[in-house]
N, C-alpha and C. Protein backbone atom coordinates (compact mmCIF):
# COMPACT_ATOMS: atom_id res chain seq x y z
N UNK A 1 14.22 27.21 -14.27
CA UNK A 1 12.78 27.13 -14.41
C UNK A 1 12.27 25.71 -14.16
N UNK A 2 12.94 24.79 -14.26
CA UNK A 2 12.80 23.26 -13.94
C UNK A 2 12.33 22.80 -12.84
N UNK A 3 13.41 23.48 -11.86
CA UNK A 3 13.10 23.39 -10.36
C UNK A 3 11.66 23.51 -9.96
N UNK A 4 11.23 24.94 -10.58
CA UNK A 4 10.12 25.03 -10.17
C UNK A 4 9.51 24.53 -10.29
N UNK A 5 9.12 24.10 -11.39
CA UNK A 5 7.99 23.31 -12.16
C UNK A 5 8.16 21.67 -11.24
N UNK A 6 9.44 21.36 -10.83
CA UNK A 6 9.30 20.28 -10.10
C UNK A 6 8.90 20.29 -8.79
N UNK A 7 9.43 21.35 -8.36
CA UNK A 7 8.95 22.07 -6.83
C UNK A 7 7.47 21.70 -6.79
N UNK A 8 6.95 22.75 -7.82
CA UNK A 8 5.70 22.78 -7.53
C UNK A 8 4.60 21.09 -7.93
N UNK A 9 5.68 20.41 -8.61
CA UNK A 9 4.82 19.13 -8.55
C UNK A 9 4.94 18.37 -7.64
N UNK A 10 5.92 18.44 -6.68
CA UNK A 10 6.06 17.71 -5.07
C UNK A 10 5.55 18.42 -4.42
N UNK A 11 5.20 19.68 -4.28
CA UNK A 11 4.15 20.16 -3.30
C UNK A 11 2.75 19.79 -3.36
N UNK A 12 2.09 19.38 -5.01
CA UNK A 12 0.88 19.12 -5.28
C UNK A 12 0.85 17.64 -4.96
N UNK A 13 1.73 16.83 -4.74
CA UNK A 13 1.36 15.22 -4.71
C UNK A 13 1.88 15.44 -3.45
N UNK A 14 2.36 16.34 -2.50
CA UNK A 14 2.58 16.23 -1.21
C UNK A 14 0.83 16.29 -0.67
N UNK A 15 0.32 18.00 -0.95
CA UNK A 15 -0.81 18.24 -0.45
C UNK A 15 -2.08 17.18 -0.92
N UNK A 16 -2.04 16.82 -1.91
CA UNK A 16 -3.04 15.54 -2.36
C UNK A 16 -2.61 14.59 -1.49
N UNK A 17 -2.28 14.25 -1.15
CA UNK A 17 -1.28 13.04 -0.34
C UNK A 17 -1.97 13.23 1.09
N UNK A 18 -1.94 14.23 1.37
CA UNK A 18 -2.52 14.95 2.72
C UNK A 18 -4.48 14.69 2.80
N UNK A 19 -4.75 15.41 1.71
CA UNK A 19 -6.26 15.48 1.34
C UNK A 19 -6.52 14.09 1.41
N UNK A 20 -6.01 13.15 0.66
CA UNK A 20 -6.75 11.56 0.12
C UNK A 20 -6.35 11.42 1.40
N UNK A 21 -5.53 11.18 2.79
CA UNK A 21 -5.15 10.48 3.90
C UNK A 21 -6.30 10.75 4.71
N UNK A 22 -6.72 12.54 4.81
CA UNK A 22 -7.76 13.39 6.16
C UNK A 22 -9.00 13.10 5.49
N UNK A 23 -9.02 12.86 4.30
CA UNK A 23 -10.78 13.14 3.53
C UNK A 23 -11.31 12.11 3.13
N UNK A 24 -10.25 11.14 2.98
CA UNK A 24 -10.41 10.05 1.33
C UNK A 24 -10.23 10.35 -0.11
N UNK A 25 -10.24 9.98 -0.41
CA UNK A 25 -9.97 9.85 -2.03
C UNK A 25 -10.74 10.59 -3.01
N UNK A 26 -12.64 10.13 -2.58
CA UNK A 26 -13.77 10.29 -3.17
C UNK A 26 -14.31 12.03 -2.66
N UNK A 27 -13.70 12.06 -1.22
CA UNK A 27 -14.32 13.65 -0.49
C UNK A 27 -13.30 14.60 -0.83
N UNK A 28 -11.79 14.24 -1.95
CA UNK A 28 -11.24 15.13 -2.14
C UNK A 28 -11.21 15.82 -3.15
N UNK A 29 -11.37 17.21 -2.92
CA UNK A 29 -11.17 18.19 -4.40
C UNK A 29 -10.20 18.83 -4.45
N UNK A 30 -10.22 19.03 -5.97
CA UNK A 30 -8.81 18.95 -6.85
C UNK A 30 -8.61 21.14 -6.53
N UNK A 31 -9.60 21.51 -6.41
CA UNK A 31 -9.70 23.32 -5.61
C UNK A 31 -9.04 22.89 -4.34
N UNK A 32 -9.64 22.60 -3.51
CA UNK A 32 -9.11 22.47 -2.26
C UNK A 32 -7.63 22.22 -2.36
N UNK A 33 -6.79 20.97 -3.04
CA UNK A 33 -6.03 20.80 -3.31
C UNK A 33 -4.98 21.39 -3.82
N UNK A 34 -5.42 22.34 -4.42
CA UNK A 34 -4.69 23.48 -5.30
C UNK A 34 -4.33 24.74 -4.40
N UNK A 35 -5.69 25.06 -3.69
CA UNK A 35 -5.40 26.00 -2.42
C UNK A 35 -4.35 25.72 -1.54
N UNK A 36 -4.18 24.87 -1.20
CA UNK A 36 -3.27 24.45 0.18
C UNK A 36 -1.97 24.17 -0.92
N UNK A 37 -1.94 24.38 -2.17
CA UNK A 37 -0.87 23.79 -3.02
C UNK A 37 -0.32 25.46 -3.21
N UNK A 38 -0.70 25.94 -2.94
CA UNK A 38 -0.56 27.67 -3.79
C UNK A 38 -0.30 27.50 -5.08
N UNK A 39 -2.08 27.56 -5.83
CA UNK A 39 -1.74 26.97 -7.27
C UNK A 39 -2.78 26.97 -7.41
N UNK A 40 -3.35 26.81 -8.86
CA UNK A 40 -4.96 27.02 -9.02
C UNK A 40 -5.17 25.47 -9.66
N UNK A 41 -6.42 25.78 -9.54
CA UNK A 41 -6.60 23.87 -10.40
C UNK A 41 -6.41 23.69 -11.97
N UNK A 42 -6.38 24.90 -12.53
CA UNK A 42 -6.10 25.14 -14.09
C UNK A 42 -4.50 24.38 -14.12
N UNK A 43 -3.57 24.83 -13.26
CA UNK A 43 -2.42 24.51 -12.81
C UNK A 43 -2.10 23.11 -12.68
N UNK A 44 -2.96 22.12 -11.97
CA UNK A 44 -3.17 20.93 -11.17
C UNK A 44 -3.26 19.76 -12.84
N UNK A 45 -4.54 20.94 -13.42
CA UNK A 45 -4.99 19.77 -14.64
C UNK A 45 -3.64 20.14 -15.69
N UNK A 46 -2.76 20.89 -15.68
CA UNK A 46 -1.43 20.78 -16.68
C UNK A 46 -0.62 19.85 -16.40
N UNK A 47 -0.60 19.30 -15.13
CA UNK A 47 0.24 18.60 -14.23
C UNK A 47 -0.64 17.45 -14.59
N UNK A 48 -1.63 16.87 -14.40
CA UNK A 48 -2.61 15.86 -14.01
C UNK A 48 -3.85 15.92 -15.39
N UNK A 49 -3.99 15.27 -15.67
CA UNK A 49 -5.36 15.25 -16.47
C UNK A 49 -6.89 15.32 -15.83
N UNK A 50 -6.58 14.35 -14.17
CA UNK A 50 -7.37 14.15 -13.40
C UNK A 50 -7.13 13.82 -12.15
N UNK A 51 -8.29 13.91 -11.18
CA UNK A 51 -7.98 13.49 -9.94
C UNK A 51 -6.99 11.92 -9.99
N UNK A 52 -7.27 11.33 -11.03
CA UNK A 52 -7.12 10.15 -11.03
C UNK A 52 -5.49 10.06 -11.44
N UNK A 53 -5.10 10.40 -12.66
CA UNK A 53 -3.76 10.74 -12.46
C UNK A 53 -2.81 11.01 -11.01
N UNK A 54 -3.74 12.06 -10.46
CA UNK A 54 -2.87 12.01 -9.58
C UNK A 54 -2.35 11.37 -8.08
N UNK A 55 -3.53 10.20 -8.28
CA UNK A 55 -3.41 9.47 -7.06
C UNK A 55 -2.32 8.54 -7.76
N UNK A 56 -2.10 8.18 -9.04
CA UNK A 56 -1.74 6.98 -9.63
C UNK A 56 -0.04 7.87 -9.39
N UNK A 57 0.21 8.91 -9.23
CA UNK A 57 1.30 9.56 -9.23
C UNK A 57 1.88 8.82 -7.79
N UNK A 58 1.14 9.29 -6.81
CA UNK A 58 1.24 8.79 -5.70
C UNK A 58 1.68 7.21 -5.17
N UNK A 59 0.59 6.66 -6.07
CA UNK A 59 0.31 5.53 -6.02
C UNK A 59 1.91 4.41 -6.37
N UNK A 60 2.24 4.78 -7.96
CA UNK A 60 3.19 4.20 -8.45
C UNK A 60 4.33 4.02 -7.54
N UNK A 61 4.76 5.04 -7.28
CA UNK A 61 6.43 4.81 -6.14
C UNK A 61 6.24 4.23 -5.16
N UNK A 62 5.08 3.96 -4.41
CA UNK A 62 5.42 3.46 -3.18
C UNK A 62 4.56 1.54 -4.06
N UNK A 63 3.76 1.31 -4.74
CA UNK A 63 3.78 0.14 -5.03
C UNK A 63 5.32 -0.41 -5.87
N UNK A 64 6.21 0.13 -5.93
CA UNK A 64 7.21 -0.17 -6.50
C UNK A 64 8.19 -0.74 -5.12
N UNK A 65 7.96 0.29 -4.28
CA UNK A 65 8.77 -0.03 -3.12
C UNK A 65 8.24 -1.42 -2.73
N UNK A 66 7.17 -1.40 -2.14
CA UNK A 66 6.36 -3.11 -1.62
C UNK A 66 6.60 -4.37 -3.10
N UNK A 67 6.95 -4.03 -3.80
CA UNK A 67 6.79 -4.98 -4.66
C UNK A 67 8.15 -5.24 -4.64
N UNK A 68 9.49 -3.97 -4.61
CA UNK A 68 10.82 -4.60 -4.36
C UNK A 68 10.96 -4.75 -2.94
N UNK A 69 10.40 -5.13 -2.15
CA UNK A 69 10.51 -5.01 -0.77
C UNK A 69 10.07 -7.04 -0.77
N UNK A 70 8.96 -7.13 -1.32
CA UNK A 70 8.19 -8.68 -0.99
C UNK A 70 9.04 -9.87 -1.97
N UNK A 71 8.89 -8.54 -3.26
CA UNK A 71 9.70 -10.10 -4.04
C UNK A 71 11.19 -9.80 -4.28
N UNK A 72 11.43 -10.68 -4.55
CA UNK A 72 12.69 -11.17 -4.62
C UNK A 72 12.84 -12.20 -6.79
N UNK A 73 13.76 -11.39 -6.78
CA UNK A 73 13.89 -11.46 -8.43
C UNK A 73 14.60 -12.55 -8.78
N UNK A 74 14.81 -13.52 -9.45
CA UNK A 74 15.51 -14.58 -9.42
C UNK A 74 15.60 -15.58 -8.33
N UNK A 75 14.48 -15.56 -7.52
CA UNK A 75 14.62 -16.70 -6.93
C UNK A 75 12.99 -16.77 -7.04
N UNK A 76 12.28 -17.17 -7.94
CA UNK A 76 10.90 -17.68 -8.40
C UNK A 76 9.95 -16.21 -7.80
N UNK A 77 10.55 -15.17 -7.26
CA UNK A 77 9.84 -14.26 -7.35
C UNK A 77 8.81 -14.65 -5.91
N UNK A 78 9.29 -15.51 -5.19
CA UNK A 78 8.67 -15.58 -3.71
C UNK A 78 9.13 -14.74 -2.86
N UNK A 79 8.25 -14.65 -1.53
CA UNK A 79 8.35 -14.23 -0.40
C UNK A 79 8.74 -15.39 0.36
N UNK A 80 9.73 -14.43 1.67
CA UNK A 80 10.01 -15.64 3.08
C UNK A 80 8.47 -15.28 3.78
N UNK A 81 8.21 -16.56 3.75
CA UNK A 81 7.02 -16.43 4.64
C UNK A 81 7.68 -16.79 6.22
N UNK A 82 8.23 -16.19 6.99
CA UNK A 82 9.34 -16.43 8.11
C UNK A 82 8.07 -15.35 9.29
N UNK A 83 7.46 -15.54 10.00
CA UNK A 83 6.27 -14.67 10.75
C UNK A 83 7.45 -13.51 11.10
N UNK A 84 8.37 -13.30 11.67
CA UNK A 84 8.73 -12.18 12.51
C UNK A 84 9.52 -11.67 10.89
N UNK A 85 9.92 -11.95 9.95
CA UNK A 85 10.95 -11.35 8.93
C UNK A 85 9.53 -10.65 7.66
N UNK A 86 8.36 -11.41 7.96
CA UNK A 86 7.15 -10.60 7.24
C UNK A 86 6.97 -9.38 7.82
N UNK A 87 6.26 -9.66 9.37
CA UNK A 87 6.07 -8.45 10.01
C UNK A 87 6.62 -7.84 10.03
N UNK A 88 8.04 -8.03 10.02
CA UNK A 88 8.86 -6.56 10.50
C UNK A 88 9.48 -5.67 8.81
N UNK A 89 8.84 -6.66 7.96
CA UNK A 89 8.82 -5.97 6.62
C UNK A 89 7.23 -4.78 6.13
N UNK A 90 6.52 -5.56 6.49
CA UNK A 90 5.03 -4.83 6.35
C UNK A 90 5.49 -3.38 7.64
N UNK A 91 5.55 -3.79 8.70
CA UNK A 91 5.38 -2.69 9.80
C UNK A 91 6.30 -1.80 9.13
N UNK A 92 7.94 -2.17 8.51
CA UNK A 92 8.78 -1.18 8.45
C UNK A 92 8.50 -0.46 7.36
N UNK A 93 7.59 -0.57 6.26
CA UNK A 93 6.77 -0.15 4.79
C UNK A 93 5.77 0.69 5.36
N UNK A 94 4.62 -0.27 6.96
CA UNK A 94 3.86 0.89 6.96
C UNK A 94 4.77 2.34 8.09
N UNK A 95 5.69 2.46 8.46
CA UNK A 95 6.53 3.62 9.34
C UNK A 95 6.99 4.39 8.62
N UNK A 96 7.32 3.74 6.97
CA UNK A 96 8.33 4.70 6.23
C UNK A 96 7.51 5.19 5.74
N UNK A 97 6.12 5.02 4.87
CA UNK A 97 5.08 5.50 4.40
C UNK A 97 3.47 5.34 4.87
N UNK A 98 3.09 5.86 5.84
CA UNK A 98 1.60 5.41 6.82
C UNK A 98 0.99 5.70 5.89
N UNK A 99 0.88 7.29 5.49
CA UNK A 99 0.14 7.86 4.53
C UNK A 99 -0.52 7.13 2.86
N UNK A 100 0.33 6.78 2.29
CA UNK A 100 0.91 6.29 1.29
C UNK A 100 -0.03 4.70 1.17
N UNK A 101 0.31 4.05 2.57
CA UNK A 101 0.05 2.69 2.84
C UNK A 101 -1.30 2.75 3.06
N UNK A 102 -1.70 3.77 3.62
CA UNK A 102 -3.58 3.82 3.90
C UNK A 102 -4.60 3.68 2.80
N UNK A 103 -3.69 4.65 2.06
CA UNK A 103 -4.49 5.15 0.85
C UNK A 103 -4.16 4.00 -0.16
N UNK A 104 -3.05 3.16 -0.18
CA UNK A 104 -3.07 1.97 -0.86
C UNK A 104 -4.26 0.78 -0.10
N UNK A 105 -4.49 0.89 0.70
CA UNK A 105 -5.21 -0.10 1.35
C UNK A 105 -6.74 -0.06 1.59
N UNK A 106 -7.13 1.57 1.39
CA UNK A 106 -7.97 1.99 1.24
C UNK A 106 -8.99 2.53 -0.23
N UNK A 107 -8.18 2.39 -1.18
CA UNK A 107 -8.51 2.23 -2.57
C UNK A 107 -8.80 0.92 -3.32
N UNK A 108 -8.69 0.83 -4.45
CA UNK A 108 -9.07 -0.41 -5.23
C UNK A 108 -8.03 -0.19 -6.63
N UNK A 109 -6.62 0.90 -6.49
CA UNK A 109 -5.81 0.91 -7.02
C UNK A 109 -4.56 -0.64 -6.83
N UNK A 110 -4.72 -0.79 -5.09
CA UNK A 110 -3.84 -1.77 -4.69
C UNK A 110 -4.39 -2.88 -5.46
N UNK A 111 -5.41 -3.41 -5.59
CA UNK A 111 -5.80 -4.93 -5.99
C UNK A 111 -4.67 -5.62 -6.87
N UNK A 112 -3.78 -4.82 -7.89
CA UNK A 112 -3.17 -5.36 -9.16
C UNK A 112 -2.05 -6.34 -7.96
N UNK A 113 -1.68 -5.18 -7.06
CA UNK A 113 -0.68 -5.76 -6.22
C UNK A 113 -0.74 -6.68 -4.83
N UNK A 114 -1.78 -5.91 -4.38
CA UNK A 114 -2.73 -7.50 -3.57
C UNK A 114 -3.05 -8.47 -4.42
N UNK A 115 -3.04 -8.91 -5.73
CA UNK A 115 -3.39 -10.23 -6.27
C UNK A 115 -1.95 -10.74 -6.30
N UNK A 116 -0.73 -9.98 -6.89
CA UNK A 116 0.56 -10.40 -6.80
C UNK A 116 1.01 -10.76 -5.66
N UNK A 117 0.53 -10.49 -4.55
CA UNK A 117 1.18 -10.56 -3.21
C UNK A 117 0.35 -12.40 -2.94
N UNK A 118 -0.82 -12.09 -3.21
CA UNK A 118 -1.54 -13.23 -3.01
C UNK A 118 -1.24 -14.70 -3.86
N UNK A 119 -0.83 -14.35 -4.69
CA UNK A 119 0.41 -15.52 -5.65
C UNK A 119 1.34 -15.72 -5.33
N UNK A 120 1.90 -14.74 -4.77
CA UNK A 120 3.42 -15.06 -4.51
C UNK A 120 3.13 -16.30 -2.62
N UNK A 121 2.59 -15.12 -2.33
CA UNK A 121 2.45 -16.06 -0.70
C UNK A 121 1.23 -17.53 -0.89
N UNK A 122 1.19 -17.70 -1.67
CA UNK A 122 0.38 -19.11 -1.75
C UNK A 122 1.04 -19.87 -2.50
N UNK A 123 2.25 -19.81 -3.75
CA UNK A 123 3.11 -20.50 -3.72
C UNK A 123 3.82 -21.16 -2.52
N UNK A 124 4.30 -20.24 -1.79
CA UNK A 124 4.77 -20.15 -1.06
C UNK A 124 4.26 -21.71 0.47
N UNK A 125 2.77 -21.21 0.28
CA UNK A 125 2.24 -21.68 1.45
C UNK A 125 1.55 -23.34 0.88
N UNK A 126 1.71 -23.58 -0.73
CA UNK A 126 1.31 -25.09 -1.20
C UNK A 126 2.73 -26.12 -1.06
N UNK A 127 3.94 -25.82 -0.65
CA UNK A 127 4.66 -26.36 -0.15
C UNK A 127 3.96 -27.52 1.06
N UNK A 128 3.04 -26.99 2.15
CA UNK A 128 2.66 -27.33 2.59
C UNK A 128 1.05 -27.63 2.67
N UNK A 129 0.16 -27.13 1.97
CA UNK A 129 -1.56 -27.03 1.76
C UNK A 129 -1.98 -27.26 0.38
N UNK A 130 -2.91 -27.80 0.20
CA UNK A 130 -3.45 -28.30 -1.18
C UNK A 130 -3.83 -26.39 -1.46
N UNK A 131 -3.96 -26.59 -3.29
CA UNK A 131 -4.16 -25.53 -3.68
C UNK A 131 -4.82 -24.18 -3.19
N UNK A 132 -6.05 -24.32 -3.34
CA UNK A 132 -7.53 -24.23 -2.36
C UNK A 132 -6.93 -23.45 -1.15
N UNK A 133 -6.30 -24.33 -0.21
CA UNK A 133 -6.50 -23.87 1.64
C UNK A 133 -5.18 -22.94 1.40
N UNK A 134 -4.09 -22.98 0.22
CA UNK A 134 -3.25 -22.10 -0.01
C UNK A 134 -3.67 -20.94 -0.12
N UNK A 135 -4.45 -20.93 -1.46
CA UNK A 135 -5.49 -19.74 -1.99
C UNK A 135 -5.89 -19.10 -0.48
N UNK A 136 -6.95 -19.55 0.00
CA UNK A 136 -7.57 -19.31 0.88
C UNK A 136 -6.65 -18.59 1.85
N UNK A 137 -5.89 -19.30 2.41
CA UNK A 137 -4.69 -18.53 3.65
C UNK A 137 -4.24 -17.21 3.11
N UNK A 138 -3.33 -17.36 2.01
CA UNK A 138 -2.93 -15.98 1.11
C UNK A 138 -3.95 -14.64 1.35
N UNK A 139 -5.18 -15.26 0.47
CA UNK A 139 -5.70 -14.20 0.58
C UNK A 139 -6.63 -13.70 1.89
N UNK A 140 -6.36 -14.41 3.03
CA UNK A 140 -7.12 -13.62 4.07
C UNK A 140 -5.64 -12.86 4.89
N UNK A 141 -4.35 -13.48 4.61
CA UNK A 141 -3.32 -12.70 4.90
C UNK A 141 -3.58 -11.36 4.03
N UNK A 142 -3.33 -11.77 2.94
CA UNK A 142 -2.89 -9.97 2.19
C UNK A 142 -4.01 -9.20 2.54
N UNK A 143 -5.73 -9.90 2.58
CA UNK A 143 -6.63 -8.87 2.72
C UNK A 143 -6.65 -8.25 4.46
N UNK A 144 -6.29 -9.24 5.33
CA UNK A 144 -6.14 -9.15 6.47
C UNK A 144 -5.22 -7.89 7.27
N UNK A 145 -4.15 -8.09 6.54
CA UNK A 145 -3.25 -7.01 6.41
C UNK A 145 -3.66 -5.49 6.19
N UNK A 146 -4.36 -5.46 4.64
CA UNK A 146 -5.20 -4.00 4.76
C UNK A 146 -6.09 -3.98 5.50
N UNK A 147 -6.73 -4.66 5.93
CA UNK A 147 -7.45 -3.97 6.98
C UNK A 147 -7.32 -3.84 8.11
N UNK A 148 -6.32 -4.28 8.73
CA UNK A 148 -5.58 -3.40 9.85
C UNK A 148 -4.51 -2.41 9.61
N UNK A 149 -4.14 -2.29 8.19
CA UNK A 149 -3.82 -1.29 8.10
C UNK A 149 -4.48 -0.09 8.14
N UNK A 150 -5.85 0.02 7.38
CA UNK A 150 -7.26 0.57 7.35
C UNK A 150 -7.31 1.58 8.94
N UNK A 151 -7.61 0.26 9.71
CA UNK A 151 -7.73 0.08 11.11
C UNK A 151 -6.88 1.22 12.20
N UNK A 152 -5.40 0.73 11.96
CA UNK A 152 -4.53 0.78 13.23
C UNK A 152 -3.32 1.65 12.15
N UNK A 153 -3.78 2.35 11.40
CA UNK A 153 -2.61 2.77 10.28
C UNK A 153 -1.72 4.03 11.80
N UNK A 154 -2.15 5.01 12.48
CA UNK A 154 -1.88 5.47 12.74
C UNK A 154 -0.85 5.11 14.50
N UNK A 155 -1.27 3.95 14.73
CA UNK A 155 -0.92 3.40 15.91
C UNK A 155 -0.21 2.03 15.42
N UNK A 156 1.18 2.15 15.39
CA UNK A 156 2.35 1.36 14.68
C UNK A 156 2.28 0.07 15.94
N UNK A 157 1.74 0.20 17.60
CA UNK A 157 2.44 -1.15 17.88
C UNK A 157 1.04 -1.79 17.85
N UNK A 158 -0.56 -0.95 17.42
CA UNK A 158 -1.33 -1.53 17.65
C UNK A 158 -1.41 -2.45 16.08
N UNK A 159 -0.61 -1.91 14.83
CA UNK A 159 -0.42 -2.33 13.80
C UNK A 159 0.43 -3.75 13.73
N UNK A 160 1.34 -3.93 14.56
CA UNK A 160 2.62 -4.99 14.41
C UNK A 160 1.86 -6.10 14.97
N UNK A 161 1.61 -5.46 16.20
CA UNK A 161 0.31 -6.85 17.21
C UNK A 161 -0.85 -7.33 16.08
N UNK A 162 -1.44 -6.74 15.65
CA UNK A 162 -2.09 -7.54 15.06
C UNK A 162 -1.89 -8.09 13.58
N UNK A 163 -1.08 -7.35 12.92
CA UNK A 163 -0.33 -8.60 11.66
C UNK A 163 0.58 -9.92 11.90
N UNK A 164 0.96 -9.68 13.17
CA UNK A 164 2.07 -10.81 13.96
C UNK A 164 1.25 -11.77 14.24
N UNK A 165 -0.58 -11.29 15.05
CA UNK A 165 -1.24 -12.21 15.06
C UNK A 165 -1.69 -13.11 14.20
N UNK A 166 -2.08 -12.00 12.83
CA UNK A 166 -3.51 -12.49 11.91
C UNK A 166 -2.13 -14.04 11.16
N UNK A 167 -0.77 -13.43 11.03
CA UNK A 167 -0.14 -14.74 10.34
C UNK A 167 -0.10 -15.68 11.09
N UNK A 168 0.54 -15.47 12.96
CA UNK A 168 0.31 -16.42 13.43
C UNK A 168 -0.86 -17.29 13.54
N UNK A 169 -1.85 -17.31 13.43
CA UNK A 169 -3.20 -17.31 13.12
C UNK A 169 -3.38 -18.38 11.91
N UNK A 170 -3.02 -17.69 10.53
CA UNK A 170 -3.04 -18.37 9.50
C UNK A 170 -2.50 -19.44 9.08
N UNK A 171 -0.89 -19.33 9.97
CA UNK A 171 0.33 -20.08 9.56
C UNK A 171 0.34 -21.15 10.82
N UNK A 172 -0.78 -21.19 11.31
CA UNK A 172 -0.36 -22.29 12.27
C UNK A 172 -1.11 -23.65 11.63
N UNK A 173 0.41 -24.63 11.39
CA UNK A 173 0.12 -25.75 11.27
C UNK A 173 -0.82 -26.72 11.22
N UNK A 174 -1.78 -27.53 10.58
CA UNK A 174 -2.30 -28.59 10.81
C UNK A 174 -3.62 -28.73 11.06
N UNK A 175 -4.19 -26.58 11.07
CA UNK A 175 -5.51 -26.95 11.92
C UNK A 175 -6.33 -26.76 10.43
């Protein structure tokens, strides 16, 4: 009886998964959801309390992945800011999960982890820049990032070209 009950909760954060990607977040209902789930929404709210629960269902595993993916544990919890060893970390996060990555980029769930990302890479970047132009770089990288993810989520080389740019861009020396 387990199975099922688990079955049927990977089919409902599959088909929500689907809905928040084609609709958004805000145009999706938890009926609709349930329909394409074979399941009623009485069903959905035993599982979920709320729509909101269940994006955070969604939500949790793959911010776990980017967060063990960027930092690095025992060594001050930085990122290589290395241009081709970033990109080909972001691009290979957004291939394994597009879906996943949109809807993180497209919500205001990500912020906890766009501010972490934005600490970690401005440590990173006062090695070389007073506080400030650190700050500043960081966060037009991490915000820069979602929004070509936003953008180009569905078109992976139109995605790589332009995060390869926006760092080259950021990370160039002196200007």
């Amino acid at each position: 009886m387990q199975y099922l009950k688990e079955d049927l909760r990977n089919r409902i954060v599959e088909v929500a998964l689907n809905e928040f990607y084609e609709k958004g977040y805000e145009n999706s209902n938890i009926k609709i959801i349930a329909s394409k789930a074979d399941t009623s929404p009485g069903n959905i709210y035993r599982y979920y309390g709320s729509k909101q629960e269940l994006l955070m269902d969604i939500y949790v595993p793959i911010e776990k992945k980017i967060a063990g993916r960027f930092f690095v544990e025992g060594a001050g919890d930085q990122v290589d800011l290395d241009t081709k060893t970033l990109v080909e970390m972001i691009v290979s996060l957004i291939e394994e999960h597009p879906k996943e990555f949109y809807l993180l980029a497209s919500t205001t769930l990500a912020d906890s982890l766009k501010n972490r990302l934005v600490d970690q890479v401005m440590v990173k970047l006062m090695e070389e820049e007073d506080e400030e132009m650190a700050f500043i770089k960081a966060s037009l990288i991490v915000e820069g990032m979602m929004i070509i993810v936003r953008r180009h989520v569905s078109s992976m080389k139109n995605t790589k070209k332009n995060i390869k740019r926006l760092i080259d861009m950021l990370l160039e020396r002196g200007n």
